[in-house]
N, C-alpha and C. Protein backbone atom coordinates (compact mmCIF):
# COMPACT_ATOMS: atom_id res chain seq x y z
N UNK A 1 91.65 118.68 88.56
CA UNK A 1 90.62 119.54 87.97
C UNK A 1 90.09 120.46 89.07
N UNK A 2 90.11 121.56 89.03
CA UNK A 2 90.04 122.73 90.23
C UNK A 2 89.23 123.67 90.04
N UNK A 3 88.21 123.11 88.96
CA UNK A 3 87.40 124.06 88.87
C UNK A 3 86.31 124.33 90.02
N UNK A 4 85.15 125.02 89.98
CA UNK A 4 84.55 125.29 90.96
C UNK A 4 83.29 123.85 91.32
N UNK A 5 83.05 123.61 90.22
CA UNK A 5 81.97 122.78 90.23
C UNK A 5 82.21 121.17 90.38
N UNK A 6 83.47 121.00 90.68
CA UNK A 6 84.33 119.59 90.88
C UNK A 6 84.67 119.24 92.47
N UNK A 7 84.38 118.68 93.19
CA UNK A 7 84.38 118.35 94.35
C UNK A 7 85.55 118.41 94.77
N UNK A 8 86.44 118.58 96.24
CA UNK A 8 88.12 118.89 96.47
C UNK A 8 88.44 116.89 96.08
N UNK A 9 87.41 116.27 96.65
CA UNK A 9 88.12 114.79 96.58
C UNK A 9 88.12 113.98 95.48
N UNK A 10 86.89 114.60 94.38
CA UNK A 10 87.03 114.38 92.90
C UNK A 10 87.96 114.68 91.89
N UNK A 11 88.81 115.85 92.08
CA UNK A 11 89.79 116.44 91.57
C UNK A 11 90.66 115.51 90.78
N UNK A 12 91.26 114.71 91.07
CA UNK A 12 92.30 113.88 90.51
C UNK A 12 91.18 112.51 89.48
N UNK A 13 90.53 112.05 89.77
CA UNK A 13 89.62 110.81 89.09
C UNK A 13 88.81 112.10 88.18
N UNK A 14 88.30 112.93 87.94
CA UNK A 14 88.02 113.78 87.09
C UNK A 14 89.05 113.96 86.46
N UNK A 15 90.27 114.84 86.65
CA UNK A 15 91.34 114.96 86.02
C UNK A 15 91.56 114.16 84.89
N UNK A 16 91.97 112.78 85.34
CA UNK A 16 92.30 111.85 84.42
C UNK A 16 91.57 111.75 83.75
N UNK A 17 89.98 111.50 83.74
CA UNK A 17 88.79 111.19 82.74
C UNK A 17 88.56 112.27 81.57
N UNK A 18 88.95 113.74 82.25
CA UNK A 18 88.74 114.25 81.19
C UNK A 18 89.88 115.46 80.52
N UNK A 19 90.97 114.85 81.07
CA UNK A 19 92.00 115.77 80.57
C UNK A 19 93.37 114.92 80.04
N UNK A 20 93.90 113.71 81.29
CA UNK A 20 94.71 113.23 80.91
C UNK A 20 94.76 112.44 79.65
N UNK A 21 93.55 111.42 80.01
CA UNK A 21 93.29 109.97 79.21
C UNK A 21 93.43 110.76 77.79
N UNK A 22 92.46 111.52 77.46
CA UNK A 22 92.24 112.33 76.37
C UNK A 22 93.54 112.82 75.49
N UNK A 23 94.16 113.70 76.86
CA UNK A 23 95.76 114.18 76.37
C UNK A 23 96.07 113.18 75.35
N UNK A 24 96.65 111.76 76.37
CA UNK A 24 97.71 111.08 75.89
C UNK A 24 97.22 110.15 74.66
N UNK A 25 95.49 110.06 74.82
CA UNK A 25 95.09 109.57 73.36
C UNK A 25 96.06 110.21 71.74
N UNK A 26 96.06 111.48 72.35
CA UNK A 26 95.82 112.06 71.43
C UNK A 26 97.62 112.44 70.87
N UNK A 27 98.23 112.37 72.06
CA UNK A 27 99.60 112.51 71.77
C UNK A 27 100.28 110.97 72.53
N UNK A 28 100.30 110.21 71.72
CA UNK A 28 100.84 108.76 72.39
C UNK A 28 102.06 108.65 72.79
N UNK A 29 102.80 109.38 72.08
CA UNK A 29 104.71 109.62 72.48
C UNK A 29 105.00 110.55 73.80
N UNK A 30 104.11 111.17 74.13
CA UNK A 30 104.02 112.60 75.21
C UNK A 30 104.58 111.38 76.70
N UNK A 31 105.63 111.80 77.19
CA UNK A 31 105.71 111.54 78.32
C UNK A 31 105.51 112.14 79.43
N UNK A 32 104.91 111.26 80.55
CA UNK A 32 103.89 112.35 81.50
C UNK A 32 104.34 111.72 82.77
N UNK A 33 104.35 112.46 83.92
CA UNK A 33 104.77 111.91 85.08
C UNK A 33 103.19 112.50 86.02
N UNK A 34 102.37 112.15 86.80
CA UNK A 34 101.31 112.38 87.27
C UNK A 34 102.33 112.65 88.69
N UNK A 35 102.12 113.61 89.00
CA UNK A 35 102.69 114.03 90.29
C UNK A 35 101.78 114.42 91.58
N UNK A 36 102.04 113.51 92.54
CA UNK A 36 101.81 113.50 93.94
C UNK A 36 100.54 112.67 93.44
N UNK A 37 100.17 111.50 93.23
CA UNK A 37 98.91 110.97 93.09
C UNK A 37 98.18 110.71 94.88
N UNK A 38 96.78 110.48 94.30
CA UNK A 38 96.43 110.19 95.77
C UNK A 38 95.02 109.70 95.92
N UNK A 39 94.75 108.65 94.94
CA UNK A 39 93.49 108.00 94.52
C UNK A 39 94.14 106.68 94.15
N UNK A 40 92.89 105.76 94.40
CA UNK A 40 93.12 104.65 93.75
C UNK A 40 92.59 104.54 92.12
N UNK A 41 92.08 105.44 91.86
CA UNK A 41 92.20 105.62 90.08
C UNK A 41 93.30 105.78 89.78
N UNK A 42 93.77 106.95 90.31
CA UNK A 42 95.25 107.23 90.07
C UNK A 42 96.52 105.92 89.92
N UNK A 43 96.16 104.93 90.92
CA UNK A 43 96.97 104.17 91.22
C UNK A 43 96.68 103.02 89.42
N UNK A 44 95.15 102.99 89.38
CA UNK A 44 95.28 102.11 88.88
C UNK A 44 95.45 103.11 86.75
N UNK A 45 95.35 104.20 86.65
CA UNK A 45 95.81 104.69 85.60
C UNK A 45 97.21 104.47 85.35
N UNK A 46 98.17 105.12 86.73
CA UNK A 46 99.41 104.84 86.07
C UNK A 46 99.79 102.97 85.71
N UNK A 47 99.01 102.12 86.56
CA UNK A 47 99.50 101.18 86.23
C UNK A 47 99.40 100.38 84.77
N UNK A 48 98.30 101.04 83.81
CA UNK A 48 98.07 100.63 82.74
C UNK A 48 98.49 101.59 81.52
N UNK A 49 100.10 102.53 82.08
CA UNK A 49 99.77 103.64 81.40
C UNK A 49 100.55 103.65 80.55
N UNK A 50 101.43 102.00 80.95
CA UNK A 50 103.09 101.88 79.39
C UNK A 50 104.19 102.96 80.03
N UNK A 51 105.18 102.53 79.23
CA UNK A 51 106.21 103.16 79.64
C UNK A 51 106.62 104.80 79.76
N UNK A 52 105.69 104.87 79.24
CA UNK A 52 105.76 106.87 78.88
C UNK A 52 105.02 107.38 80.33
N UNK A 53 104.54 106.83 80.87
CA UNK A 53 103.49 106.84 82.22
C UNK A 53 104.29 107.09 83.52
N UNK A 54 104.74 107.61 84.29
CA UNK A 54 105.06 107.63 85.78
C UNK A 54 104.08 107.78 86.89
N UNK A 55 104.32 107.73 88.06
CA UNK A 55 103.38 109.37 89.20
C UNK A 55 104.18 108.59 90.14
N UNK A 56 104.40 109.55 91.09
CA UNK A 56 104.83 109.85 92.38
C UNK A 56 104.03 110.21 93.28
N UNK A 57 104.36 109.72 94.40
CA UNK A 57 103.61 109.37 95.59
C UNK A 57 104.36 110.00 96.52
N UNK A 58 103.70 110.69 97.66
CA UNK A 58 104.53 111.63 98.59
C UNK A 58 104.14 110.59 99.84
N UNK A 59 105.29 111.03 100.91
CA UNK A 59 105.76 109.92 102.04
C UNK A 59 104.26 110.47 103.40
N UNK A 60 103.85 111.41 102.89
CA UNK A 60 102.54 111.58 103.96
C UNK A 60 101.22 111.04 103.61
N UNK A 61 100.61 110.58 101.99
CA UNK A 61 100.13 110.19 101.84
C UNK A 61 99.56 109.01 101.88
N UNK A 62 100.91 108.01 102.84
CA UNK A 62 101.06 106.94 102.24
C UNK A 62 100.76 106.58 104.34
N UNK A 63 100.53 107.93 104.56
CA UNK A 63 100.55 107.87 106.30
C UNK A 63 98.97 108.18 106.82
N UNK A 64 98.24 109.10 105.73
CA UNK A 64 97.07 109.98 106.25
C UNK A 64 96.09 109.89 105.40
N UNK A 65 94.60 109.59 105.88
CA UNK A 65 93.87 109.70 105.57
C UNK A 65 92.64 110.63 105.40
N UNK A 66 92.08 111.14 105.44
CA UNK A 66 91.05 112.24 105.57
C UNK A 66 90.64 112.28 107.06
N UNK A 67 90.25 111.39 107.48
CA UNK A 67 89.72 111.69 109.08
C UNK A 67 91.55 111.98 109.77
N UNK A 68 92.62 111.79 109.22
CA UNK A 68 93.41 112.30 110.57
C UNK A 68 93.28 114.10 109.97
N UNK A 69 93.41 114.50 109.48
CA UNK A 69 92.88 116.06 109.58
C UNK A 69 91.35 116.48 110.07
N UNK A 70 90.29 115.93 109.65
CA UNK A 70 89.38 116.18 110.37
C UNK A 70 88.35 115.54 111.35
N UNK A 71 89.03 114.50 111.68
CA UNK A 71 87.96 113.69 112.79
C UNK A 71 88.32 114.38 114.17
N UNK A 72 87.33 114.66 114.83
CA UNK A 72 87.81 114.96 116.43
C UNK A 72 88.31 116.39 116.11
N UNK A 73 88.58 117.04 115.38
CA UNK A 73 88.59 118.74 115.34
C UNK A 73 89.84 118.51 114.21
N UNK A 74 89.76 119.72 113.74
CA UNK A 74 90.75 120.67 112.05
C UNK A 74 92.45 120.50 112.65
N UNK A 75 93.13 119.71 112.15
CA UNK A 75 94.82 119.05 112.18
C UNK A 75 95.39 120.17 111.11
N UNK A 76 95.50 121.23 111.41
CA UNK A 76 96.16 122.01 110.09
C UNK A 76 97.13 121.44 109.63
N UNK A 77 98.20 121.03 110.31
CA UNK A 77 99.77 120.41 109.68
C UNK A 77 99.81 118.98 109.17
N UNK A 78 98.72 118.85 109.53
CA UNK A 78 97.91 117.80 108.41
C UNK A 78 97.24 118.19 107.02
N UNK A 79 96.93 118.76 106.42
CA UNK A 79 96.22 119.89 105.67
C UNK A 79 97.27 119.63 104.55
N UNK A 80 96.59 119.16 103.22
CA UNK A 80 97.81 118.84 102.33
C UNK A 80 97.12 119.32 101.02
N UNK A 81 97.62 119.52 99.66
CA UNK A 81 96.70 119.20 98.73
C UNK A 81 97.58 118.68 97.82
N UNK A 82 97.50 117.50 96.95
CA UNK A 82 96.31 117.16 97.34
C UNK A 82 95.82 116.87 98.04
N UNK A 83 94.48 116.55 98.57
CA UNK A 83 94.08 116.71 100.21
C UNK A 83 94.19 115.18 100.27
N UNK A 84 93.98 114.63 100.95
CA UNK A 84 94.22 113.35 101.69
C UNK A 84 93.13 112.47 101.53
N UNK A 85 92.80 111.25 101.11
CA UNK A 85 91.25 111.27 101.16
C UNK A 85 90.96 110.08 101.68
N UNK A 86 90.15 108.93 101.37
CA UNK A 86 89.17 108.27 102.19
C UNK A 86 90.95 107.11 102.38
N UNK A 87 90.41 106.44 103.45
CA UNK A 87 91.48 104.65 103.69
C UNK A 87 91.96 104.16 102.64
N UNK A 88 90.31 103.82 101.90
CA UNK A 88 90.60 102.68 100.62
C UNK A 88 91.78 103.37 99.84
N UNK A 89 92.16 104.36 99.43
CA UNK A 89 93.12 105.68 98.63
C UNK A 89 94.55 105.39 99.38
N UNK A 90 94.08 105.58 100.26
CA UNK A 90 95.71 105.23 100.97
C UNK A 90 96.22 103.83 101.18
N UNK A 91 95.26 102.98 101.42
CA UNK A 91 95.70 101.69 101.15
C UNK A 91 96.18 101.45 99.47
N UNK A 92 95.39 101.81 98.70
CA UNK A 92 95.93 101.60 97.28
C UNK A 92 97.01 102.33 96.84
N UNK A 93 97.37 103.21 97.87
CA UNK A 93 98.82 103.75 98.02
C UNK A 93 99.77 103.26 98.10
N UNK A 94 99.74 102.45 98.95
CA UNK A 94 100.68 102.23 100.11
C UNK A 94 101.29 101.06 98.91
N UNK A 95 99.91 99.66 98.36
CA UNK A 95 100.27 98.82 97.65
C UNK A 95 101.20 98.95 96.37
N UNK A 96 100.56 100.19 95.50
CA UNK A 96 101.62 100.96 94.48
C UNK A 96 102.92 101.26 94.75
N UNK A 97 103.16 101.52 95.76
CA UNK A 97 104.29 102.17 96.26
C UNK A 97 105.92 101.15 96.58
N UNK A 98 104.75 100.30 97.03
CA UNK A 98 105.77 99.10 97.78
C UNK A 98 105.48 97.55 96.62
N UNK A 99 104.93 97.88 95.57
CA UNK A 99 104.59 96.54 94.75
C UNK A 99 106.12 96.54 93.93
N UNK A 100 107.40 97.62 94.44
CA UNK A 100 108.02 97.31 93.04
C UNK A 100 108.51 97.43 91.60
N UNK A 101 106.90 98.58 91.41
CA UNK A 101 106.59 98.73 90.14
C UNK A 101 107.47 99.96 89.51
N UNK A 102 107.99 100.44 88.61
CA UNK A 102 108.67 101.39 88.26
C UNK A 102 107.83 102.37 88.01
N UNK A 103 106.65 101.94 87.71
CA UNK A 103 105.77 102.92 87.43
C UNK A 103 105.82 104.17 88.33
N UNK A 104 106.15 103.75 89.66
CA UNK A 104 105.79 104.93 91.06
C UNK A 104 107.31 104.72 91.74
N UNK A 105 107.02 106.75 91.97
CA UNK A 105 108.57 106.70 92.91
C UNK A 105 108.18 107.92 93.71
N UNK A 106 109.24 107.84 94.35
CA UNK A 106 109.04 109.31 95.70
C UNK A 106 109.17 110.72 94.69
N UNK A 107 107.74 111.08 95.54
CA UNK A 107 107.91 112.73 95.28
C UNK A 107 107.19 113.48 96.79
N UNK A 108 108.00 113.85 97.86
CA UNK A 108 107.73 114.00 98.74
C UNK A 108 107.15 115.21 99.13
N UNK A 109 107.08 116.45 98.18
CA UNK A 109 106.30 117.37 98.15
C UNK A 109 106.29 117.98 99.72
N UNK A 110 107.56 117.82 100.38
CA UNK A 110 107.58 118.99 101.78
C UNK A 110 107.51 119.80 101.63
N UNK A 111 106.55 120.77 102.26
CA UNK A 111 106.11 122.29 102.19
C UNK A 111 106.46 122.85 103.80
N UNK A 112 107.64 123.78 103.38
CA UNK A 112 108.04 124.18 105.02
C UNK A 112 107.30 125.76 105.50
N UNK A 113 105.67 125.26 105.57
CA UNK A 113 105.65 127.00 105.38
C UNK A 113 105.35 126.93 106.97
N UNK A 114 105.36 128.24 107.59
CA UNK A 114 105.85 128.48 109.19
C UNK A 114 104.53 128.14 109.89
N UNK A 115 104.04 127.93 111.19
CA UNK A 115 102.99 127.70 111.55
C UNK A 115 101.89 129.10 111.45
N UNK A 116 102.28 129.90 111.79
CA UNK A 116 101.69 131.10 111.34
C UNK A 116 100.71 131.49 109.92
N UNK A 117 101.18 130.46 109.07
CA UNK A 117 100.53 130.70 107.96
C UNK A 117 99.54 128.99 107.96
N UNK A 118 99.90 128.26 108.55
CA UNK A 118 99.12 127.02 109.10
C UNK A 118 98.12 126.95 109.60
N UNK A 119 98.19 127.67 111.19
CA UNK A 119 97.24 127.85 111.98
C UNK A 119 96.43 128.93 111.42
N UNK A 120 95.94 129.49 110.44
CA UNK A 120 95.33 130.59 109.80
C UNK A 120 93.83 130.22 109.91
N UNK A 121 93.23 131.52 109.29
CA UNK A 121 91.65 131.31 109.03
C UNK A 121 91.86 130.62 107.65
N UNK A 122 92.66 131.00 106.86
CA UNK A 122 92.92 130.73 105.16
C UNK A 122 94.11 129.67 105.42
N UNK A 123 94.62 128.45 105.86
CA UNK A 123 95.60 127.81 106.12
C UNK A 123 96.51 127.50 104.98
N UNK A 124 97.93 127.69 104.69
CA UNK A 124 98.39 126.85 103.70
C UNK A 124 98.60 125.42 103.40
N UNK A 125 98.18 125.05 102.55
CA UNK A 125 98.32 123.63 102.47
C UNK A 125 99.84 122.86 102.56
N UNK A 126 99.79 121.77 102.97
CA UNK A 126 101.35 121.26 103.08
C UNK A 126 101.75 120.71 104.12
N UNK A 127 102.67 119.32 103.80
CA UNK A 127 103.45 118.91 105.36
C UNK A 127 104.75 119.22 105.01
N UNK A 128 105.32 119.26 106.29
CA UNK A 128 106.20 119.14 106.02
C UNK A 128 107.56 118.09 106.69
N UNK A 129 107.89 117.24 105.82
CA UNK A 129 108.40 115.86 105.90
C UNK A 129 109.66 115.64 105.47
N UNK A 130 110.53 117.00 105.17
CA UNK A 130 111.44 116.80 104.75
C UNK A 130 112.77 115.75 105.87
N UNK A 131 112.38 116.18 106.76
CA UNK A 131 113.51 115.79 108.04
C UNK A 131 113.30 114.29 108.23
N UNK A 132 112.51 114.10 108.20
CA UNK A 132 111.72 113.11 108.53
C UNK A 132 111.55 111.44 107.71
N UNK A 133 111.50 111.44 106.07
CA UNK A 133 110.86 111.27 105.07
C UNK A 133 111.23 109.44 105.31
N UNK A 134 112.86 109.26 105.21
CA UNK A 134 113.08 108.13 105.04
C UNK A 134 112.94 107.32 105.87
N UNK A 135 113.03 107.71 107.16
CA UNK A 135 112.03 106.81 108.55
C UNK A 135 110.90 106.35 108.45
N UNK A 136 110.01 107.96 108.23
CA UNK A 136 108.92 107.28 108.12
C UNK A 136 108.34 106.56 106.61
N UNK A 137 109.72 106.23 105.42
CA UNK A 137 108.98 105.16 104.33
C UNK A 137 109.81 103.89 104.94
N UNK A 138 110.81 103.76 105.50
CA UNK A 138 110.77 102.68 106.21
C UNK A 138 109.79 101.85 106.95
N UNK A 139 109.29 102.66 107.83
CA UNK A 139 108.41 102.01 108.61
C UNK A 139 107.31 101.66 107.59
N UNK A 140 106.67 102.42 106.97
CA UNK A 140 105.91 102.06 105.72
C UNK A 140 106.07 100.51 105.13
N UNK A 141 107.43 100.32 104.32
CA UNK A 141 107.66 99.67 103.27
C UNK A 141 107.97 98.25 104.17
N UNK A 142 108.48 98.23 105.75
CA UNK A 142 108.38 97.62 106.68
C UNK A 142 107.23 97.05 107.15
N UNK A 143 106.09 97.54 106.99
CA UNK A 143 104.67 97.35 107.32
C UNK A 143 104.60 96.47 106.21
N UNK A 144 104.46 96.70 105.20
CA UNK A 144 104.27 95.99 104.03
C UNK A 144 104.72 95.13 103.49
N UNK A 145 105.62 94.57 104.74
CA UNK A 145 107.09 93.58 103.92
C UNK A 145 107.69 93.50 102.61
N UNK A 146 107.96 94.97 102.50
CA UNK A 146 108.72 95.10 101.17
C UNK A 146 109.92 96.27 101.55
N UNK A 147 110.41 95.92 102.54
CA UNK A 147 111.60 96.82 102.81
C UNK A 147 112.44 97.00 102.04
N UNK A 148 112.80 95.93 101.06
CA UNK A 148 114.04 95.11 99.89
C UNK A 148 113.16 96.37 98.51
N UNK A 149 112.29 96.98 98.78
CA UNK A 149 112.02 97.68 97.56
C UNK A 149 111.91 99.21 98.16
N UNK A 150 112.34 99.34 98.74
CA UNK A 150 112.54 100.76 99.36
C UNK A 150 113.48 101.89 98.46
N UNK A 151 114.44 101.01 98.41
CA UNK A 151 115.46 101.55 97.43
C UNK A 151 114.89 102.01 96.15
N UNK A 152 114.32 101.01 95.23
CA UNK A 152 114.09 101.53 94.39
C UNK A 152 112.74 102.38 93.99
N UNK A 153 112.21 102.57 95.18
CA UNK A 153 111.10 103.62 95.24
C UNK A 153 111.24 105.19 95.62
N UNK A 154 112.55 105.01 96.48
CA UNK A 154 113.08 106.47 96.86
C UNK A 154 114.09 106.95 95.89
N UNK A 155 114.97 105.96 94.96
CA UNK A 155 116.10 106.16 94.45
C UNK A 155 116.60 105.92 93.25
N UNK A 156 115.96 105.02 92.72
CA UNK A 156 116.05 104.30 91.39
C UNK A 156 114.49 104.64 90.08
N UNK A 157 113.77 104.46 90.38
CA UNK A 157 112.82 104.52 89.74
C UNK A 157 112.49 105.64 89.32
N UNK A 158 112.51 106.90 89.70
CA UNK A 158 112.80 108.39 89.47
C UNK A 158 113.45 108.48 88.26
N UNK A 159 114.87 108.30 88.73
CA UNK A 159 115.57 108.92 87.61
C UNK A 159 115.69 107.63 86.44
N UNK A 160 115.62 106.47 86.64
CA UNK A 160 115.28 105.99 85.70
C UNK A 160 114.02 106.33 84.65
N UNK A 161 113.10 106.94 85.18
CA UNK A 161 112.17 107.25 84.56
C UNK A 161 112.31 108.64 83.65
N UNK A 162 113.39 109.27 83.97
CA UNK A 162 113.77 110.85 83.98
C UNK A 162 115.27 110.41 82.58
N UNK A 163 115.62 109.13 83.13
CA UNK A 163 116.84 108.94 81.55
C UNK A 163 117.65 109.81 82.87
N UNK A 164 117.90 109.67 83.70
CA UNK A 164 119.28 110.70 84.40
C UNK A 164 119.99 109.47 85.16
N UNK A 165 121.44 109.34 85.93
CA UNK A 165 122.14 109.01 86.16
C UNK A 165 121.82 108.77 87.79
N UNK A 166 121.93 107.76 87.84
CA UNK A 166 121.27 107.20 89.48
C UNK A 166 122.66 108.18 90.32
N UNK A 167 121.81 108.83 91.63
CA UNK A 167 123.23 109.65 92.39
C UNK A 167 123.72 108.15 93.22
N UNK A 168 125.40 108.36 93.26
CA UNK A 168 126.05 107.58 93.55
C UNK A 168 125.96 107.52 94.93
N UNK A 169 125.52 108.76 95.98
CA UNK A 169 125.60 108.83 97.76
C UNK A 169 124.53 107.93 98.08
N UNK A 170 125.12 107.45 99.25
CA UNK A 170 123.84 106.21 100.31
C UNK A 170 123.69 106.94 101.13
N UNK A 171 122.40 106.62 101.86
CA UNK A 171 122.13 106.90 103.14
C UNK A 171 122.06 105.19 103.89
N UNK A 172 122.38 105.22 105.23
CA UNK A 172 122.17 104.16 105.67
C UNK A 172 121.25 103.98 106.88
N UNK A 173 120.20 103.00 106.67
CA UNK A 173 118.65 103.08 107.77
C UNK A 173 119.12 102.35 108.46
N UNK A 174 119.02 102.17 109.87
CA UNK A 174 119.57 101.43 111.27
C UNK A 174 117.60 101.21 111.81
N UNK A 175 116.87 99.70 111.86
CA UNK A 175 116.30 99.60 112.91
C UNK A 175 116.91 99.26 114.75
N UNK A 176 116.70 100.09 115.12
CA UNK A 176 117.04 100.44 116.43
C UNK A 176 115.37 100.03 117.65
N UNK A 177 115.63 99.80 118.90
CA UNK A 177 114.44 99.59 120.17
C UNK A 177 114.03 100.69 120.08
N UNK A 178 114.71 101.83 120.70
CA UNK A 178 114.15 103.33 120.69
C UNK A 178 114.20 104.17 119.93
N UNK A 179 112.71 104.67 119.68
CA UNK A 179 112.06 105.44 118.66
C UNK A 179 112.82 106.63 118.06
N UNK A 180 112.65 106.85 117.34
CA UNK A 180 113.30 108.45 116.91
C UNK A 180 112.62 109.34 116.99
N UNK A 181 113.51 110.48 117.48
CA UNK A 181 112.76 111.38 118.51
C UNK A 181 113.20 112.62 117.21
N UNK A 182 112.04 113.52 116.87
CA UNK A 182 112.24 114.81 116.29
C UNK A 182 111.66 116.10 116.55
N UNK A 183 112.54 117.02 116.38
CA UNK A 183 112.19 118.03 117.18
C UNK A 183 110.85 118.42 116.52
N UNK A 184 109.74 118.99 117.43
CA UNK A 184 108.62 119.13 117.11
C UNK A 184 108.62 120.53 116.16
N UNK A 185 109.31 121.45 116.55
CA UNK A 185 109.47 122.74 115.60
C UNK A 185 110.60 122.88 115.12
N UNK A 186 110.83 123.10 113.94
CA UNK A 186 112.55 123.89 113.40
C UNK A 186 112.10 125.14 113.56
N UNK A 187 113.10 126.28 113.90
CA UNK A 187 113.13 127.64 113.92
C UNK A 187 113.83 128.21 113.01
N UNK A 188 112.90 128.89 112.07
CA UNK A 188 113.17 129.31 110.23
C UNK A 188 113.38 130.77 111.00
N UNK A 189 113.97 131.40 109.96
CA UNK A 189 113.53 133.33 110.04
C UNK A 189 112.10 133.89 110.05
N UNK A 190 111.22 133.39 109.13
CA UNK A 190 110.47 134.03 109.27
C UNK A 190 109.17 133.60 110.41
N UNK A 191 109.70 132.45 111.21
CA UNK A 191 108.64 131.92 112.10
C UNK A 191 109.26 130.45 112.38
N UNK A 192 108.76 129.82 113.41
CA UNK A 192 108.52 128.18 113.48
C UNK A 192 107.88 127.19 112.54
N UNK A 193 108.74 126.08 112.21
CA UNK A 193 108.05 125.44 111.48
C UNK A 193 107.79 123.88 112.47
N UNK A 194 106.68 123.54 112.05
CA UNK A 194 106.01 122.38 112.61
C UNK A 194 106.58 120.57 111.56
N UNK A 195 107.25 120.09 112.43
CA UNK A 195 107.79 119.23 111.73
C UNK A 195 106.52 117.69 111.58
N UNK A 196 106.19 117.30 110.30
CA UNK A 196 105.34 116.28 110.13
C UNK A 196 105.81 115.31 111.35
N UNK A 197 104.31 115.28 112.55
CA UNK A 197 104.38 113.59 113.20
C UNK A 197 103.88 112.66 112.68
N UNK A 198 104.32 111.19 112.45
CA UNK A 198 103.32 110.35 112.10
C UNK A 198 102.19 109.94 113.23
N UNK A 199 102.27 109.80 114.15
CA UNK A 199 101.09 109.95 115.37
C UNK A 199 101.75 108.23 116.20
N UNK A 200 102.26 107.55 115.55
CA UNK A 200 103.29 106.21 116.19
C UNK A 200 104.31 106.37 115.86
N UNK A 201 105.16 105.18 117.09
CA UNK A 201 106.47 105.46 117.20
C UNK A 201 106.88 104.85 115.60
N UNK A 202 108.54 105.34 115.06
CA UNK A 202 109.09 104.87 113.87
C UNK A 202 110.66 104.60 114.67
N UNK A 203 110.89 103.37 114.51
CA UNK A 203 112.35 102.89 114.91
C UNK A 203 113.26 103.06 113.88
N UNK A 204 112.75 102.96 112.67
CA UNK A 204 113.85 103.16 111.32
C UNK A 204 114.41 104.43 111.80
N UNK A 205 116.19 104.73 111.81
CA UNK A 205 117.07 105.87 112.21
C UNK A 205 118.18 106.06 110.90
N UNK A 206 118.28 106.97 110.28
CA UNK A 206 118.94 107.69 109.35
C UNK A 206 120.39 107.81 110.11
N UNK A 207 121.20 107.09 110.22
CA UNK A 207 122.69 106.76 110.88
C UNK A 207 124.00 107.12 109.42
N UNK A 208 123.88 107.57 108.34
CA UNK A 208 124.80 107.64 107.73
C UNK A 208 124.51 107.98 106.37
């Protein structure tokens, strides 16, 4: 909800109260996927929401909280929207994510816009995590001792939810001693882009 009079961190728990819930009252067959959630309302709507219900969870949300963009001075490449918000949100993230549930799958929402439009007075919102993504939900789903559900949070649960045909290619994750090292900028045409750090080391390595 983006109106003016709705707070940036209210946005989504408003949303649902007075647009979704309502929606799907009203159309019960309507299938809805809540994309990029980032509340623990959120977490706990899709979980009561039946099978017509999805949302996706992006791999930075599940890393950042509100103070790593603004505690100690303004993290632009931190700078997301939805914006990032308090611990408790990201902890109820993290649990959705890695419980299992079909309800939630990756939607990683990388935004490769150049630092130039980052470092701004008007900044664009966005990480960008594309290079990056499956390391750092390893280390994640690793934290959480649910590595064994990784798979079906990045890969299965999506398109099951979508009625489409699981893609047949693997990637294969190697924990390794030494960290994985990524280049801090890719060099696009129209500028540098700033590649998402998680701020600790991640040993999970993308080998195949």
């Amino acid at each position: 909800m983006t109106t003016a009079e709705v707070d940036i961190f209210d946005r989504e728990a408003v949303f649902i109260d007075t647009v979704l819930a309502p929606l799907r009252r009203r159309l019960p067959e309507l299938r809805v996927v809540m994309e990029h959630i980032t509340t623990e309302e959120g977490v706990a709507y899709a979980a009561d929401g039946g099978d017509s219900l999805g949302a996706t969870i992006t791999t930075h949300h599940l890393i950042l909280n509100r103070n790593h963009i603004l505690a100690g001075g303004i993290r632009p490449h931190y700078y997301c929207l939805p914006v990032a918000k308090r611990e408790k949100h990201r902890l109820a993230l993290r649990k959705a994510a890695t419980s299992g549930s079909p309800r939630y799958f990756l939607g990683t929402d990388s935004a490769p816009h150049v630092d130039a439009l980052k470092e701004h007075s008007c900044g664009c919102a966005g990480c960008f995590t594309a290079t990056n993504t499956l390391s750092l939900l390893a280390h994640v789903f690793e934290e959480e001792g649910a590595i064994d559900r990784l798979e079906g949070f990045a890969s299965l649960h999506g398109p099951a939810f979508y009625r489409l045909p699981v893609n047949p290619a693997t990637l294969t994750l190697e924990k390794r001693a030494d960290p994985c090292l990524w280049p801090e900028k890719i060099q696009a045409e129209p500028g540098p882009v700033t590649v998402f750090q998680p701020g600790f080391p991640v040993h999970w390595h993308v080998v195949a």
